[in-house]
Protein backbone atom coordinates (compact mmCIF):
# COMPACT_ATOMS: atom_id res chain seq x y z
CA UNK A 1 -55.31 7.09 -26.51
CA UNK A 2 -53.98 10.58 -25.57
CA UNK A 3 -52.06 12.68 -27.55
CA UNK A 4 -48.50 11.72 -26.52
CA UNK A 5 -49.25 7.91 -26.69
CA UNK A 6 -50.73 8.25 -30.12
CA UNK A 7 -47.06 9.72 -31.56
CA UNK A 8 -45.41 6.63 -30.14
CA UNK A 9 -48.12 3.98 -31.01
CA UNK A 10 -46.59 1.63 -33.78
CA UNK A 11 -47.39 1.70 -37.20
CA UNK A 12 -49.52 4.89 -36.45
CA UNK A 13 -47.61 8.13 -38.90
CA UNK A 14 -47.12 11.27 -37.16
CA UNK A 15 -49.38 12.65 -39.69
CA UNK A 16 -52.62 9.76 -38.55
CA UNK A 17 -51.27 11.16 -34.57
CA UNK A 18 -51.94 14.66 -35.94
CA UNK A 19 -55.43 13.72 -37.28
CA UNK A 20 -56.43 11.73 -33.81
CA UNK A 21 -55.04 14.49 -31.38
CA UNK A 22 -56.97 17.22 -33.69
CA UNK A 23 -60.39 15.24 -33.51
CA UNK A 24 -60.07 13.99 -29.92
CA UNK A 25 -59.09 17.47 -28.89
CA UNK A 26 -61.60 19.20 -30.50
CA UNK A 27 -64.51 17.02 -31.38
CA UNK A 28 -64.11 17.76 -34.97
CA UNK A 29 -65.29 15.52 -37.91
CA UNK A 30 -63.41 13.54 -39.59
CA UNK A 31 -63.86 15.43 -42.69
CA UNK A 32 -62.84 18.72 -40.46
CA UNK A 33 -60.02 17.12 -39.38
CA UNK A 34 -58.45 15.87 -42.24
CA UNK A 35 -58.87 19.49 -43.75
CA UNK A 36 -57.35 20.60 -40.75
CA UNK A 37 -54.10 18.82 -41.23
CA UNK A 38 -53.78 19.42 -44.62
CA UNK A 39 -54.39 23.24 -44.27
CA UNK A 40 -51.61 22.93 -41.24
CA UNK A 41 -49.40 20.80 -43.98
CA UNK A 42 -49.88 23.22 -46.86
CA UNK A 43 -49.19 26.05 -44.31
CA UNK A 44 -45.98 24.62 -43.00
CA UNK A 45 -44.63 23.64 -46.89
CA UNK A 46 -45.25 27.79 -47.66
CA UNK A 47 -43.07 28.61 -44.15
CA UNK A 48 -40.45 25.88 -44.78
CA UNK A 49 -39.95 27.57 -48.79
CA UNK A 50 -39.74 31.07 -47.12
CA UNK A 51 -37.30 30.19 -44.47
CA UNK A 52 -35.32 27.80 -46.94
CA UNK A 53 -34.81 31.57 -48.67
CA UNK A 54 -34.19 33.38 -45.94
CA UNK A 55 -31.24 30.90 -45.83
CA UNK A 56 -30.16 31.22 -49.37
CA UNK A 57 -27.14 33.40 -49.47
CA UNK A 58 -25.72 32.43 -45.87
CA UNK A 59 -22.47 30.84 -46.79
CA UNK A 60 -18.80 30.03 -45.22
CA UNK A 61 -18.82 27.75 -42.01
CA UNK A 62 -21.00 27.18 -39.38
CA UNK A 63 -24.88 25.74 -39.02
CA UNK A 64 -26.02 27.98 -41.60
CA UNK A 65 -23.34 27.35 -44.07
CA UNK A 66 -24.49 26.11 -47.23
CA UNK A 67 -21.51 23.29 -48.33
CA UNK A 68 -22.27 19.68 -48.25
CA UNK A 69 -23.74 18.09 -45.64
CA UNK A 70 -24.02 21.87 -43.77
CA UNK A 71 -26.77 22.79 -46.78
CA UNK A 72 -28.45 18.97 -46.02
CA UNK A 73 -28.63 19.75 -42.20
CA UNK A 74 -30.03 23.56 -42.84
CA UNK A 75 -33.16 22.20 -44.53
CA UNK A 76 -33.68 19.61 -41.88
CA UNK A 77 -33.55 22.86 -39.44
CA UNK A 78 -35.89 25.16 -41.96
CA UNK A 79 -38.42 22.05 -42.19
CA UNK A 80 -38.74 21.72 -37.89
CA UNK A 81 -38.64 25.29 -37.93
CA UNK A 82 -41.27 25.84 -40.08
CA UNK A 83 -43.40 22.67 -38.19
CA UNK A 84 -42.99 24.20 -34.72
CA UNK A 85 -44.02 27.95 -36.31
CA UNK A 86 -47.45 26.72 -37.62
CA UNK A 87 -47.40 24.45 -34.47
CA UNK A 88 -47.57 27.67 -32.82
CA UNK A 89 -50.37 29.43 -34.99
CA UNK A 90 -48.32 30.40 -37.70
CA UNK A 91 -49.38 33.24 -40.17
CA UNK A 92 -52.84 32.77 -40.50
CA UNK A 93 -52.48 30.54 -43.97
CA UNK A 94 -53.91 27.45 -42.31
CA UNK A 95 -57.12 28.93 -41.11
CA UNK A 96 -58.08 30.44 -44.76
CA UNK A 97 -57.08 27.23 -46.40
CA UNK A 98 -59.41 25.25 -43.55
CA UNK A 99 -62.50 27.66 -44.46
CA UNK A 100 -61.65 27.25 -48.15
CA UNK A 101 -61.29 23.48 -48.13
CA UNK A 102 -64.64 22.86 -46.05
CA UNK A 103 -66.41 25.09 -48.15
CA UNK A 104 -65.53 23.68 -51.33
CA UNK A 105 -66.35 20.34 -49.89
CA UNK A 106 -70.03 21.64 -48.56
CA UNK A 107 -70.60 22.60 -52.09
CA UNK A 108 -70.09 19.24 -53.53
CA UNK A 109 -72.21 17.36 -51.01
């Protein structure tokens, strides 16, 4: 199943599409890959908090505005902003927390 089938395959998450494209892409373990997604997870939570307050004082109208439903949509748009950014290599928080997370789990094996 490629990579683009696997996002559309029912009752498959997009985080389970994340895990198959990682270890069909890169012939990583499953152990690997599931520290691979959560280090790309953890990574895009850090860049969705600091965009969310780079957002914090924009006010008034307009996509950015923070009243009602404007403030619902902006963290919608700081979330996919922050997915496509580590999508993209991000800042280098994923790769640190992938070494850390595969050698913690090395020393309890």
């Amino acid at each position: 199943m490629s990579g683009a089938f696997a996002l559309a395959a029912p009752g498959l998450s997009a985080r389970d599409a994340l895990q198959a494209g990682l270890a069909k892409n890169t012939k990583l373990s499953p152990l690997q890959t599931k520290a691979k997604a959560a280090a790309q997870d953890f990574e895009a939570v850090f860049v969705n908090n600091m965009f969310q307050q780079m957002f914090t004082d924009t006010g008034g109208d307009g996509p950015m505005g923070g009243s009602g439903p404007a403030g619902v949509w902006r963290s919608f748009l700081t979330d996919e902003y922050a997915k496509s950014f580590v999508k993209a290599g991000g800042i280098g928080i994923a790769d640190q927390v992938y070494k850390t997370l595969l050698a913690q789990q090395g020393a309890k094996s």
